[in-house]
Protein backbone atom coordinates (compact mmCIF):
# COMPACT_ATOMS: atom_id res chain seq x y z
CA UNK A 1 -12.35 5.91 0.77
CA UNK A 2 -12.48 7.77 -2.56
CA UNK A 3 -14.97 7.45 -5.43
CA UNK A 4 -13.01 6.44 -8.93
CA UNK A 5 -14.91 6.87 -11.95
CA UNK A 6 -14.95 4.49 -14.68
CA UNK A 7 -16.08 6.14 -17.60
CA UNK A 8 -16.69 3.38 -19.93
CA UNK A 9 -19.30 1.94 -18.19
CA UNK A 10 -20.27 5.36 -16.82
CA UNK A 11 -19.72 3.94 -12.66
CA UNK A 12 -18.39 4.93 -9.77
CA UNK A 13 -16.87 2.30 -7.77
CA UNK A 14 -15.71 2.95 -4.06
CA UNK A 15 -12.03 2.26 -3.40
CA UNK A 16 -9.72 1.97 -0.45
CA UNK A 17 -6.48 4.23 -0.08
CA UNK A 18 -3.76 2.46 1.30
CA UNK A 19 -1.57 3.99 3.27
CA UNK A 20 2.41 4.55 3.41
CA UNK A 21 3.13 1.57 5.72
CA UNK A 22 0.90 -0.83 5.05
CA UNK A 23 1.39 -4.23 3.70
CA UNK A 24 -0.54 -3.61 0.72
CA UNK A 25 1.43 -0.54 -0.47
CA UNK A 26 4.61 -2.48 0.02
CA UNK A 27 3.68 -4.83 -2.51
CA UNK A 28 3.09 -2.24 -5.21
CA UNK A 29 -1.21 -1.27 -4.15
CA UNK A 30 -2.18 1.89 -4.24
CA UNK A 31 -6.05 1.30 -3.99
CA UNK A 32 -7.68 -1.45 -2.47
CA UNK A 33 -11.39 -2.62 -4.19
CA UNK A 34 -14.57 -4.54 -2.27
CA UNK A 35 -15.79 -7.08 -4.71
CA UNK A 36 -18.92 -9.52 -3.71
CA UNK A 37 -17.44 -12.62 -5.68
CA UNK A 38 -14.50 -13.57 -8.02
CA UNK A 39 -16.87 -12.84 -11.05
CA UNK A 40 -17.58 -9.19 -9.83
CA UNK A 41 -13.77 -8.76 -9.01
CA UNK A 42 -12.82 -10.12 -12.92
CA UNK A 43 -15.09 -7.60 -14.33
CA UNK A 44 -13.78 -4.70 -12.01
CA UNK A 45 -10.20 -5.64 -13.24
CA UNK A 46 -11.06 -5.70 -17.14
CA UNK A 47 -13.07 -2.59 -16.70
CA UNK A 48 -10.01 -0.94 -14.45
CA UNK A 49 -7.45 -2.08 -17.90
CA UNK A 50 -9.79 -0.46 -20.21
CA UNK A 51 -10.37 2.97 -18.48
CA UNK A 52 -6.13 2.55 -18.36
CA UNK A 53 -5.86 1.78 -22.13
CA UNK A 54 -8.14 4.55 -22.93
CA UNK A 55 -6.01 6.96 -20.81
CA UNK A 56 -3.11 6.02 -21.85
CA UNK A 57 -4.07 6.43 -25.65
CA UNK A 58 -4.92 9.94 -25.01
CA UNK A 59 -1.88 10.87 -22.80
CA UNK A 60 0.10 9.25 -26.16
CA UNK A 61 -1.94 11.76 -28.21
CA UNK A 62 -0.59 14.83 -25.75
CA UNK A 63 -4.54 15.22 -25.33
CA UNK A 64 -6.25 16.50 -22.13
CA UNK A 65 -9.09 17.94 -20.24
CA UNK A 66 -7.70 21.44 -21.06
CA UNK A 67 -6.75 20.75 -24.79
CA UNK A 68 -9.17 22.93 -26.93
CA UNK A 69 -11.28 20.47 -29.96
């Protein structure tokens, strides 16, 4: 399991790593999320599309963690 931080709404949600010959990474999943009800897992998934947005505006701008202001 590995922490991924969501930034936006400043969280750390646990994920599962799947591995090289599992069913789940054959069909394209890289991590695997616990969710307590099809409500929580809606949010999770709008929240994961934002934090992706947001990184993939900066990555447009060439910006990064080592990028001086």
């Amino acid at each position: 399991m590995i922490p991924v931080v969501l930034a936006l709404v400043d969280k750390i949600i646990p994920a599962i790593v799947t591995t090289g010959d599992s069913q789940a990474k054959r069909e394209g999943n890289d991590l695997l999320f616990m969710c307590c009800s099809r409500e929580c897992a809606r949010l999770l998934k709008d929240a994961l599309q934002e934090e992706k947005e947001l990184f993939d505006e900066i990555r447009t701008l060439g910006l990064s963690a080592d990028t001086p202001p």
